[in-house]
N, C-alpha and C. Protein backbone atom coordinates (compact mmCIF):
# COMPACT_ATOMS: atom_id res chain seq x y z
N UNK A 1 21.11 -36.26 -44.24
CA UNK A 1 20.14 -35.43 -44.94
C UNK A 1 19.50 -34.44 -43.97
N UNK A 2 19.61 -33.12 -44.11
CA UNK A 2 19.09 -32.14 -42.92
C UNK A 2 17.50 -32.00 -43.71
N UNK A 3 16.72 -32.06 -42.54
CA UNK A 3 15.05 -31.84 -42.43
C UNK A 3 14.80 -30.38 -42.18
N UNK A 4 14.81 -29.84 -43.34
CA UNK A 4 14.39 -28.68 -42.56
C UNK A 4 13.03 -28.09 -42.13
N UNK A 5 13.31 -27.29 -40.57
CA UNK A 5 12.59 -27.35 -40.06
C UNK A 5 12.15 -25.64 -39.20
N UNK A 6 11.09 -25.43 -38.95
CA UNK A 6 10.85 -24.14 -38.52
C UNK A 6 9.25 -23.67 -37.59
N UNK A 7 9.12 -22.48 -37.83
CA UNK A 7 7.98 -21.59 -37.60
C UNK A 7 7.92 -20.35 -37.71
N UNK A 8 6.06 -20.72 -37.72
CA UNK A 8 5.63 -19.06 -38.25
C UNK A 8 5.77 -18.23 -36.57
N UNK A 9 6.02 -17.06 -36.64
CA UNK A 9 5.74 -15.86 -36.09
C UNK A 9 4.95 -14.77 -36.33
N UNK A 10 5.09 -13.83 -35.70
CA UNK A 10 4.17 -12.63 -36.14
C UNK A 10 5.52 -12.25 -37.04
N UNK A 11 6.55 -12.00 -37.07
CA UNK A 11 6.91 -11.51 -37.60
C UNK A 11 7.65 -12.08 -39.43
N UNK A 12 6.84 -13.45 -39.42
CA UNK A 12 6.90 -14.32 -40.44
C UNK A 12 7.25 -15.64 -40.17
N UNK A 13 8.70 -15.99 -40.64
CA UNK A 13 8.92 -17.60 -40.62
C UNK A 13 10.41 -17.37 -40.24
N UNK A 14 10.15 -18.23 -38.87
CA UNK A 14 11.67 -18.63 -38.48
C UNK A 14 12.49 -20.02 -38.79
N UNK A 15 13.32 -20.24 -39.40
CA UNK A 15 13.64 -21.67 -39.86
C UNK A 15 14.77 -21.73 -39.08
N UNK A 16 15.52 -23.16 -39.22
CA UNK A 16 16.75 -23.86 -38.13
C UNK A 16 17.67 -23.34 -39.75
N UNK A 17 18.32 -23.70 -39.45
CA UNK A 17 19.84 -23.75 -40.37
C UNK A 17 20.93 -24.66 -40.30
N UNK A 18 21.09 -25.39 -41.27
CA UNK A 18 22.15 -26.95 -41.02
C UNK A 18 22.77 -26.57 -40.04
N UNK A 19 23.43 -25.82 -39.01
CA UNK A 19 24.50 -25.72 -38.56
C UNK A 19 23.63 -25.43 -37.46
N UNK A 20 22.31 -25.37 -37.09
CA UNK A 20 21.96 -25.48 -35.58
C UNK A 20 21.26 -24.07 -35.12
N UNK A 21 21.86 -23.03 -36.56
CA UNK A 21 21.04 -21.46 -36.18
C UNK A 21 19.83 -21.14 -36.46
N UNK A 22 19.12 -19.98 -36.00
CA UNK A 22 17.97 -19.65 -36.73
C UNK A 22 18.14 -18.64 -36.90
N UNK A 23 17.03 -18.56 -38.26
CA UNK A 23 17.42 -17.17 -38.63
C UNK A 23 15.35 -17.05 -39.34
N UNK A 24 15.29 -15.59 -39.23
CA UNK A 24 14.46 -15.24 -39.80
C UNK A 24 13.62 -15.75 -41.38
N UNK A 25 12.70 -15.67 -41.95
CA UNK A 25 12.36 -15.04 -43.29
C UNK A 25 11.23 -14.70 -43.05
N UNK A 26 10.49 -13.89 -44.17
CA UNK A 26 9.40 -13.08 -44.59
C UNK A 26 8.24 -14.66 -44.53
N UNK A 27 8.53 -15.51 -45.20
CA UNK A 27 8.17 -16.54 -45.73
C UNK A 27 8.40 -18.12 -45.38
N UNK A 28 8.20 -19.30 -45.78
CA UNK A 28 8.39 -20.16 -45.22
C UNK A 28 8.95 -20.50 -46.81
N UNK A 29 8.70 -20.00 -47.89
CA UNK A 29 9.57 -20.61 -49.13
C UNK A 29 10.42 -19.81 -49.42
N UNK A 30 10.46 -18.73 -48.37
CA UNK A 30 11.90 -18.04 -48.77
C UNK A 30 12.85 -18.75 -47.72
N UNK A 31 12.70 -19.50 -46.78
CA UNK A 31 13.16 -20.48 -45.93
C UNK A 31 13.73 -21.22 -46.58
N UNK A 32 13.27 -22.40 -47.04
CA UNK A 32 13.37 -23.57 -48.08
C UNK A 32 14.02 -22.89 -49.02
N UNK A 33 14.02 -21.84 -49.96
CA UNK A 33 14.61 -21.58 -50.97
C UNK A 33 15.93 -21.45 -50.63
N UNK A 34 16.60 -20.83 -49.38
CA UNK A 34 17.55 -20.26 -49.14
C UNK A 34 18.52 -21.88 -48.09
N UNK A 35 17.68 -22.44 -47.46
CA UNK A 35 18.61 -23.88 -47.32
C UNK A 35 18.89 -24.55 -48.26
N UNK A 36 17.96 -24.46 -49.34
CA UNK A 36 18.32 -25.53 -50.69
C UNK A 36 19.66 -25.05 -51.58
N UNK A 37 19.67 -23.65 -51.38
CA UNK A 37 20.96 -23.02 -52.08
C UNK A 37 21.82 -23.12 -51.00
N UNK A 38 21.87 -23.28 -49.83
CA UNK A 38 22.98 -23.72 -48.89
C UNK A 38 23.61 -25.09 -48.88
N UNK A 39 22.67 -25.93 -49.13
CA UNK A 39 22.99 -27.45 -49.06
C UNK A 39 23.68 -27.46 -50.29
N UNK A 40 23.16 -26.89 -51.49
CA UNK A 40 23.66 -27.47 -52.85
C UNK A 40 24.93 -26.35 -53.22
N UNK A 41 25.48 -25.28 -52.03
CA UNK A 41 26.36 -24.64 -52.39
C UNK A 41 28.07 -26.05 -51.51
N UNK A 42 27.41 -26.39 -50.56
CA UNK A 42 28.25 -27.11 -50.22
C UNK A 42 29.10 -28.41 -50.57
């Protein structure tokens, strides 16, 4: 089960990504929104 996990910046919210990357968002539920459609695309 991946935990996802992150932080804020100035320039918003940086989250991990199942596979070990990070990547940006605006948001911390545009974070979550966008792993949950990753996990459940797999």
């Amino acid at each position: 089960m991946f935990n996802p996990k992150g932080y804020y910046t100035s320039q918003g919210y940086t989250g991990f990504l199942p596979d070990g990357a990070r990547m940006s968002f605006p948001t911390q539920d545009e974070y979550l929104d966008f792993v949950r459609e990753l996990l459940d695309a797999a």
